[in-house]
C-alpha atoms as a PDB file:
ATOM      1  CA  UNK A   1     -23.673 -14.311 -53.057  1.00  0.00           C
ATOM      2  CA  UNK A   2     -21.180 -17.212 -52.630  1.00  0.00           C
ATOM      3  CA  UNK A   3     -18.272 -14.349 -51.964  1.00  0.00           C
ATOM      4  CA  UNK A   4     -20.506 -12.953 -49.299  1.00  0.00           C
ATOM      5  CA  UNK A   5     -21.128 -16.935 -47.561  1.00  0.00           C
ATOM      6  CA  UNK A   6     -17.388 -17.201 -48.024  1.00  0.00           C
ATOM      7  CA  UNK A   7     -16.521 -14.089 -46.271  1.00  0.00           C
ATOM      8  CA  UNK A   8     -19.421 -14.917 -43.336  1.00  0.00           C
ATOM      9  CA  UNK A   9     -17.353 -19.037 -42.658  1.00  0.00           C
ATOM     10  CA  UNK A  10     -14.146 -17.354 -43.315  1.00  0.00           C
ATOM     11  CA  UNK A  11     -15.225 -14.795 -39.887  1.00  0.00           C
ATOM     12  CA  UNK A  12     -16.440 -18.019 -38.421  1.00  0.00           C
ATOM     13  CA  UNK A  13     -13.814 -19.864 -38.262  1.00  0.00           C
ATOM     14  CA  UNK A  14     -11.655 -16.450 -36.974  1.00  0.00           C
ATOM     15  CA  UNK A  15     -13.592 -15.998 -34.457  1.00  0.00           C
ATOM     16  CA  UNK A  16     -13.737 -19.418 -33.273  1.00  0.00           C
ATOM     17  CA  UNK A  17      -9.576 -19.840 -33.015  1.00  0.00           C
ATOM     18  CA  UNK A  18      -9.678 -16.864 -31.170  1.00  0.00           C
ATOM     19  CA  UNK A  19     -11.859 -18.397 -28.728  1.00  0.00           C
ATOM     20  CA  UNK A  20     -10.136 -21.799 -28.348  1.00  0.00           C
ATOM     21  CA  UNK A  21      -5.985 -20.345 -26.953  1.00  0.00           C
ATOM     22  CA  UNK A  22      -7.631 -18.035 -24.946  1.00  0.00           C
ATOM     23  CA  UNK A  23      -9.374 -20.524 -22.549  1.00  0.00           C
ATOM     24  CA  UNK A  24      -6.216 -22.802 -23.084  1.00  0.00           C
ATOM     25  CA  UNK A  25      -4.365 -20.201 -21.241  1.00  0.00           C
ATOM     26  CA  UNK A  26      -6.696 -19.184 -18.533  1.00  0.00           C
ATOM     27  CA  UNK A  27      -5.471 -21.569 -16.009  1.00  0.00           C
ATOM     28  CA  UNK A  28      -1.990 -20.995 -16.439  1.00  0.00           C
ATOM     29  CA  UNK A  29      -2.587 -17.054 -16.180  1.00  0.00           C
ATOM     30  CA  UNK A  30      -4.603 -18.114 -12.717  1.00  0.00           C
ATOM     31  CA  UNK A  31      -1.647 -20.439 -11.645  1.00  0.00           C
ATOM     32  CA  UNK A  32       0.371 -17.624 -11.960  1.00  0.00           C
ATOM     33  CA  UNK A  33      -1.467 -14.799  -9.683  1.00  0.00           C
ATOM     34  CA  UNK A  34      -1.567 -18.045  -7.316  1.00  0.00           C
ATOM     35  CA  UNK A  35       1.856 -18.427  -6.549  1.00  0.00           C
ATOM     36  CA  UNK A  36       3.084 -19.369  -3.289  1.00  0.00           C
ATOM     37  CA  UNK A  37       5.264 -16.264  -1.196  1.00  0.00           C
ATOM     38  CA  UNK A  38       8.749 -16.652  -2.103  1.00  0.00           C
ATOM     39  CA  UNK A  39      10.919 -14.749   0.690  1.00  0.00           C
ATOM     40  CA  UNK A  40      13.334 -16.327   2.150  1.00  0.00           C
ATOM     41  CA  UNK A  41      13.194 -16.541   6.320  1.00  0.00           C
ATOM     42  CA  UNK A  42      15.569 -14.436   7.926  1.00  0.00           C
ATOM     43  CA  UNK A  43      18.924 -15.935   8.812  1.00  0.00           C
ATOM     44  CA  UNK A  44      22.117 -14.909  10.572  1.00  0.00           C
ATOM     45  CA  UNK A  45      25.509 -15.029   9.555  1.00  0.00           C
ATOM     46  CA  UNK A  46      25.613 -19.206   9.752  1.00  0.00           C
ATOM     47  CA  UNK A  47      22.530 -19.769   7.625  1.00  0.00           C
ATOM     48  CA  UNK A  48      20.552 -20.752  10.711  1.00  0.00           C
ATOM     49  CA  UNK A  49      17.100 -19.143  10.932  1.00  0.00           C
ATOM     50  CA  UNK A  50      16.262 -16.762  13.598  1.00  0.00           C
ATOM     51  CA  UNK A  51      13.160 -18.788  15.763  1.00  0.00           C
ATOM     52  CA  UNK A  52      10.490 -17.172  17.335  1.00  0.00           C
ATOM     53  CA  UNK A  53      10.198 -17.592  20.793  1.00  0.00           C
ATOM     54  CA  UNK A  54       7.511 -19.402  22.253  1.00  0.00           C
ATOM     55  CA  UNK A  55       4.149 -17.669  23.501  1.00  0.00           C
ATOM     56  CA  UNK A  56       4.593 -16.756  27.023  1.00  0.00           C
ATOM     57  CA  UNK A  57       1.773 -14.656  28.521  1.00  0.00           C
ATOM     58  CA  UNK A  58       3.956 -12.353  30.237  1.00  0.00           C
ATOM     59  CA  UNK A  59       6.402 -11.871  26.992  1.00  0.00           C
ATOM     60  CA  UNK A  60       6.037  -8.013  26.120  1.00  0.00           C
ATOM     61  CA  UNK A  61       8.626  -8.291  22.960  1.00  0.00           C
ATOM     62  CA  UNK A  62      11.690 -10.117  22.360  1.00  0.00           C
ATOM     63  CA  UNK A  63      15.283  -8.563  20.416  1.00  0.00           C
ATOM     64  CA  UNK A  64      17.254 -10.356  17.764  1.00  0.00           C
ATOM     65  CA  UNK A  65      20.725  -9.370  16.538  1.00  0.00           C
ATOM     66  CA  UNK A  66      22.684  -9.991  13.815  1.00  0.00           C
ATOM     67  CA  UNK A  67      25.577 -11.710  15.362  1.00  0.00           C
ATOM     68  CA  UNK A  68      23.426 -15.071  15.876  1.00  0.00           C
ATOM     69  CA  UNK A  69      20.137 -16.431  16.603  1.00  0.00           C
ATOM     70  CA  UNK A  70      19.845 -16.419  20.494  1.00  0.00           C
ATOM     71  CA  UNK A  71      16.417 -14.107  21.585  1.00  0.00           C
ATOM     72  CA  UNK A  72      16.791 -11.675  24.683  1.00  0.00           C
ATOM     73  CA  UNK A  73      12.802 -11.529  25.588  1.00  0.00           C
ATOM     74  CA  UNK A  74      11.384  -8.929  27.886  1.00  0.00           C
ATOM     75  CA  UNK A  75       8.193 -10.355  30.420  1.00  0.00           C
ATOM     76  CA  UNK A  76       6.430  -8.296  32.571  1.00  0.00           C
ATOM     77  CA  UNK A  77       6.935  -8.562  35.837  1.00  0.00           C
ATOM     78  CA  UNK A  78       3.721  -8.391  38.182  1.00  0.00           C
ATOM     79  CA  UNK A  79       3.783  -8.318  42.007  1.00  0.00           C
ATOM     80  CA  UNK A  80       2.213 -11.257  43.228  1.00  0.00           C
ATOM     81  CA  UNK A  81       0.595  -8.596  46.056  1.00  0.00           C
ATOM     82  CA  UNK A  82      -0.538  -6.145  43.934  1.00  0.00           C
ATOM     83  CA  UNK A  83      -1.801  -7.423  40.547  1.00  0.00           C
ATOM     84  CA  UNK A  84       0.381  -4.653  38.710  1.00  0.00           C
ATOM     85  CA  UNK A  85       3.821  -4.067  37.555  1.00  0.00           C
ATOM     86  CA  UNK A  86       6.533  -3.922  39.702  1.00  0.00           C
ATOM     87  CA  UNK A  87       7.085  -0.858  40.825  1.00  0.00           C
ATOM     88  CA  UNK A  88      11.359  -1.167  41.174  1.00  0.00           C
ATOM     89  CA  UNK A  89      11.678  -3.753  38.005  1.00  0.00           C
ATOM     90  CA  UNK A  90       8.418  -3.720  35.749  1.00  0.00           C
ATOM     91  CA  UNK A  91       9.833  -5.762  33.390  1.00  0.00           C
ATOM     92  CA  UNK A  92      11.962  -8.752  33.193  1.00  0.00           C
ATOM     93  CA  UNK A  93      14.833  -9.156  30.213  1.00  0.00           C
ATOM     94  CA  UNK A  94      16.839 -12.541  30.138  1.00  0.00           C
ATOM     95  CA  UNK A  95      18.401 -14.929  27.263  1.00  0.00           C
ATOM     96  CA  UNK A  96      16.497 -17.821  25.437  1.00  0.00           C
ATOM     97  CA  UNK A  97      19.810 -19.227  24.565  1.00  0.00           C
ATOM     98  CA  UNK A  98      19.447 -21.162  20.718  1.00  0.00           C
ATOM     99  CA  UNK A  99      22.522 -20.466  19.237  1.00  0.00           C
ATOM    100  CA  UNK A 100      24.512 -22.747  21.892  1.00  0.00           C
ATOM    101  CA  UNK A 101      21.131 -25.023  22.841  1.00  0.00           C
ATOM    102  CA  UNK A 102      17.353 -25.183  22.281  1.00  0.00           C
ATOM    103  CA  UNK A 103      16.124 -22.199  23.698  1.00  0.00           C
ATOM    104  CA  UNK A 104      16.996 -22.203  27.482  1.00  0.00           C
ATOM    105  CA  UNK A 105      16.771 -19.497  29.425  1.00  0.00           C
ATOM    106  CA  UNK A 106      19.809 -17.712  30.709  1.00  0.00           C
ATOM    107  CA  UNK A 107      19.932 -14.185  33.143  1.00  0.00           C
ATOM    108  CA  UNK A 108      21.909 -11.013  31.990  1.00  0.00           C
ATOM    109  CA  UNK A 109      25.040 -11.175  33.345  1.00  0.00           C
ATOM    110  CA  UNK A 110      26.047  -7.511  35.519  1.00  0.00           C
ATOM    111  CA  UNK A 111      27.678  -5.917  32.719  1.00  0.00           C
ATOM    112  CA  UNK A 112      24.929  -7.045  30.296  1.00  0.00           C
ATOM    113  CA  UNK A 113      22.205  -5.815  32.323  1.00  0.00           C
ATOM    114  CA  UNK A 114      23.789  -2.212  33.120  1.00  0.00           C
ATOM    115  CA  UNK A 115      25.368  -1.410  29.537  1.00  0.00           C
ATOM    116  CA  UNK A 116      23.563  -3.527  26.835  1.00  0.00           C
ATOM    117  CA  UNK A 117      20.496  -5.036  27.670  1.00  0.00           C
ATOM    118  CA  UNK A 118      18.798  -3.720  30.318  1.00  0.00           C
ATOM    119  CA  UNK A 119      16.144  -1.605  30.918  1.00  0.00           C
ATOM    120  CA  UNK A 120      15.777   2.020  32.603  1.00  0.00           C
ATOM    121  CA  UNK A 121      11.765   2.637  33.928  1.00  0.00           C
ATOM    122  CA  UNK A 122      10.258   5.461  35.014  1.00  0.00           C
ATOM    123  CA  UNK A 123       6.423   5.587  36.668  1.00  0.00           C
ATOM    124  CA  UNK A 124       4.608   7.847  35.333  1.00  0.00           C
ATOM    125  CA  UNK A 125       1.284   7.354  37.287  1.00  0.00           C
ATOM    126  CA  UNK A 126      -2.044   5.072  36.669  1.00  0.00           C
ATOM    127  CA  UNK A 127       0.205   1.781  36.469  1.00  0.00           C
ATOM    128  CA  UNK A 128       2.015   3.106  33.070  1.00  0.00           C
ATOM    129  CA  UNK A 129       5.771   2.946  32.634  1.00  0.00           C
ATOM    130  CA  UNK A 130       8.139   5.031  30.533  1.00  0.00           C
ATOM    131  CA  UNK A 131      10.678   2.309  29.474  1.00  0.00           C
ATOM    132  CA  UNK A 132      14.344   2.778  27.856  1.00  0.00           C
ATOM    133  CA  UNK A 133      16.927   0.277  26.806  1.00  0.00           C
ATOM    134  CA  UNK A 134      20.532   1.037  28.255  1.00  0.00           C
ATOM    135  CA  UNK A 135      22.268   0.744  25.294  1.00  0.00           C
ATOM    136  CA  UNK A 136      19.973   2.991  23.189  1.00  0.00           C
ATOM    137  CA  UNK A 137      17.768   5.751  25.293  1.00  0.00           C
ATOM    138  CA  UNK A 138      16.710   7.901  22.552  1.00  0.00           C
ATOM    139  CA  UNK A 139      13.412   5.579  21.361  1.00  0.00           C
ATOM    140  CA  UNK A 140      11.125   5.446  24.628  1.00  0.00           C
ATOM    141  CA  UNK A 141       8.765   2.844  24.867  1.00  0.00           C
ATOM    142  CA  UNK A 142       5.637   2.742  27.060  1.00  0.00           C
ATOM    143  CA  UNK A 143       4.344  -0.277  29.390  1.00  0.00           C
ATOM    144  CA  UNK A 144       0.387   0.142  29.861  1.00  0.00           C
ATOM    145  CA  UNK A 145      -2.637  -0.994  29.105  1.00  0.00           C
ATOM    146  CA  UNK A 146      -4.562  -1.635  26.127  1.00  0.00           C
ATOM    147  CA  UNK A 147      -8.065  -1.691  24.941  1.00  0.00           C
ATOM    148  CA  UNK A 148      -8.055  -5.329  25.568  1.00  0.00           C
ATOM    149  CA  UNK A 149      -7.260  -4.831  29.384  1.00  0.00           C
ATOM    150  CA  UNK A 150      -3.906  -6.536  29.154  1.00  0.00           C
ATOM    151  CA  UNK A 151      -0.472  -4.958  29.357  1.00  0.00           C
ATOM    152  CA  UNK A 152       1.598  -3.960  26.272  1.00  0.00           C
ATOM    153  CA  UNK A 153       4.503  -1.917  25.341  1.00  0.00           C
ATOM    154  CA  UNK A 154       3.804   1.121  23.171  1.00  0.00           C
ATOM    155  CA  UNK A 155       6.014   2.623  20.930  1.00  0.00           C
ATOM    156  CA  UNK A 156       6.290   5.459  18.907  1.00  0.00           C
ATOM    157  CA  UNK A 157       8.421   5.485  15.583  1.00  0.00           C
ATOM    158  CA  UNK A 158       8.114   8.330  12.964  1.00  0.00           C
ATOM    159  CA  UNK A 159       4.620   9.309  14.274  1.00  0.00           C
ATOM    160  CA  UNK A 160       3.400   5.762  14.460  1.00  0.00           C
ATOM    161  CA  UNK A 161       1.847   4.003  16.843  1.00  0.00           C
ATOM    162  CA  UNK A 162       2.508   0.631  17.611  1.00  0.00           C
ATOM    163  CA  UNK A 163       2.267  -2.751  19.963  1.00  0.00           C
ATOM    164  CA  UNK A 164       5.691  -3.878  20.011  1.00  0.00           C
ATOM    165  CA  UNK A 165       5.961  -6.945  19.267  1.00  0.00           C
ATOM    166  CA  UNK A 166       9.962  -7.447  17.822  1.00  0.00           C
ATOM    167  CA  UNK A 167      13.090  -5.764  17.349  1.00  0.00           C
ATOM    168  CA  UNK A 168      15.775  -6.859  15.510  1.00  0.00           C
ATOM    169  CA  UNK A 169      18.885  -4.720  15.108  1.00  0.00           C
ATOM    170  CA  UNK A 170      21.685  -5.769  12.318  1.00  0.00           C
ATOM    171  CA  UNK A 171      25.012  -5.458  13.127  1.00  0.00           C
ATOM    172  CA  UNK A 172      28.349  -5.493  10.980  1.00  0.00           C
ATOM    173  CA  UNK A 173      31.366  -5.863  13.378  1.00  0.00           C
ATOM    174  CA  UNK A 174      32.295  -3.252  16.132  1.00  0.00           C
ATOM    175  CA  UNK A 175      32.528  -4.108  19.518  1.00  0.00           C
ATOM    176  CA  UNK A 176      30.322  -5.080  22.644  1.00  0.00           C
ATOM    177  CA  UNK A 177      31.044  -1.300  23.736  1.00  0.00           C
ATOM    178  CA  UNK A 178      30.546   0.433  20.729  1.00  0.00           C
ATOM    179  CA  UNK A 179      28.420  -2.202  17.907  1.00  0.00           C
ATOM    180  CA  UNK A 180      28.233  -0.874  13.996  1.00  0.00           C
ATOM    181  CA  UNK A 181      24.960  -0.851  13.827  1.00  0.00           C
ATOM    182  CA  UNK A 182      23.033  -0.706  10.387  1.00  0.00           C
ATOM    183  CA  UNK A 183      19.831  -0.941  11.211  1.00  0.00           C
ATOM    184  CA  UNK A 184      16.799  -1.488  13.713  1.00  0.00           C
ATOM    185  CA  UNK A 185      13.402  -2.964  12.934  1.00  0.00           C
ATOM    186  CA  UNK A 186      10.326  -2.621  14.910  1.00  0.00           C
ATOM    187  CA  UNK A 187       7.383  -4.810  14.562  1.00  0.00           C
ATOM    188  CA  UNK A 188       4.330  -4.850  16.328  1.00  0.00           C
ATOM    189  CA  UNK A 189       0.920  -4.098  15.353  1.00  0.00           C
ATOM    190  CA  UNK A 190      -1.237  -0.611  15.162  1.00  0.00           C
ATOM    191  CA  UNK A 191      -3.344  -0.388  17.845  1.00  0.00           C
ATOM    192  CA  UNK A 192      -6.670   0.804  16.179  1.00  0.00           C
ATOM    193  CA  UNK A 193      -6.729  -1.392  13.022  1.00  0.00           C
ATOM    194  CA  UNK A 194      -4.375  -4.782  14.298  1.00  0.00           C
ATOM    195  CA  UNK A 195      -2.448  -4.354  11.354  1.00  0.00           C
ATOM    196  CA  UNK A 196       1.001  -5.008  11.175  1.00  0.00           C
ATOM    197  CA  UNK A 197       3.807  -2.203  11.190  1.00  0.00           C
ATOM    198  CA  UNK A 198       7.118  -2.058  10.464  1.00  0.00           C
ATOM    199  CA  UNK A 199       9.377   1.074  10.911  1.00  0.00           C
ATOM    200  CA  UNK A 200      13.351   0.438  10.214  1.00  0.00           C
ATOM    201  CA  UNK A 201      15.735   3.243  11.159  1.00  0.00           C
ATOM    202  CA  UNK A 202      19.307   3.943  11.332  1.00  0.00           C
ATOM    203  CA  UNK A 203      20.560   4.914  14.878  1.00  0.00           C
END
């Protein structure tokens, strides 16, 4: 009979240690899942981080490069007569200029506009635009309107949808003719759920 009370304390007691560490630890476990997001901002080739332009009601999407941290941003560009795009020059591309100041805006010069920067459009009917940059014609992008009534470009990566929103492209030497060009990024949102997308691809 005592061997048997012995045996019950003895279980007791187990049991009860066990009990004890394992709410000890529960916060720290917690504290853990909790933790803050890590990644690093993206930064060019000086350490400087890449800013994000300010909101601008006619901003369609803005590039980023490599090289350094100045934005060229693309605006639509509506005819004060008509209420809709322009039909010659629908959108708008110039410099926000941080890497030499604080974000002033600067035009394409000629050569910048015609061979790097600048856009081709087409109409296509109903107000909508078939849109190309010069320096990369392969990736067409669409200016129209969404279900919110408002103008957007639409592109189309890998059978996906999105709202452009960003591209940056990385770059590892070259020339202004002929860039080495890792990578491009596009990121907008998908136009059905407002999630964000991402599609990266080599050119």
């Amino acid at each position: 009979m005592i061997k048997t009370l012995l045996k019950l304390l003895l279980l007791v007691f187990l049991f009860a240690g066990n009990i004890a560490p394992a709410a000890a630890f529960a916060p720290i476990k917690t504290g853990l899942i909790l933790q803050p997001d890590t990644l690093k901002p993206r930064t060019d080739v000086t350490g400087r981080v890449y800013p994000t332009p300010p909101p601008n009601p006619l901003r369609m999407f803005y590039l980023q490069r490599s090289p350094n941290i100045n934005a060229l941003v693309y605006d639509i560009n509506i005819d004060k007569k008509t209420g809709k795009p322009d039909e010659d020059s629908p959108l708008h591309g110039y410099w926000l200029r941080y890497a030499e100041g604080h974000g002033e805006p600067s035009e394409f010069t000629y050569m910048q506009r015609k061979f790097a920067y600048g856009v081709i459009s087409k109409a296509l009917g109903n107000d909508n635009y078939d849109i190309r940059l010069v320096s990369y014609k392969k990736i067409p992008f669409t200016l129209m309107k969404g279900a919110d009534g408002k103008y957007h470009i639409f592109a189309t990566v890998a059978k996906k949808q999105m709202l452009l929103q960003k591209v940056f492209i990385q770059i590892d030497g070259g020339t202004f003719w002929l860039p080495n060009v890792i990578f491009v990024e596009l990121k907008g949102t998908d136009p059905v759920t407002g999630k964000e997308v991402t599609e990266r691809f080599k050119p």
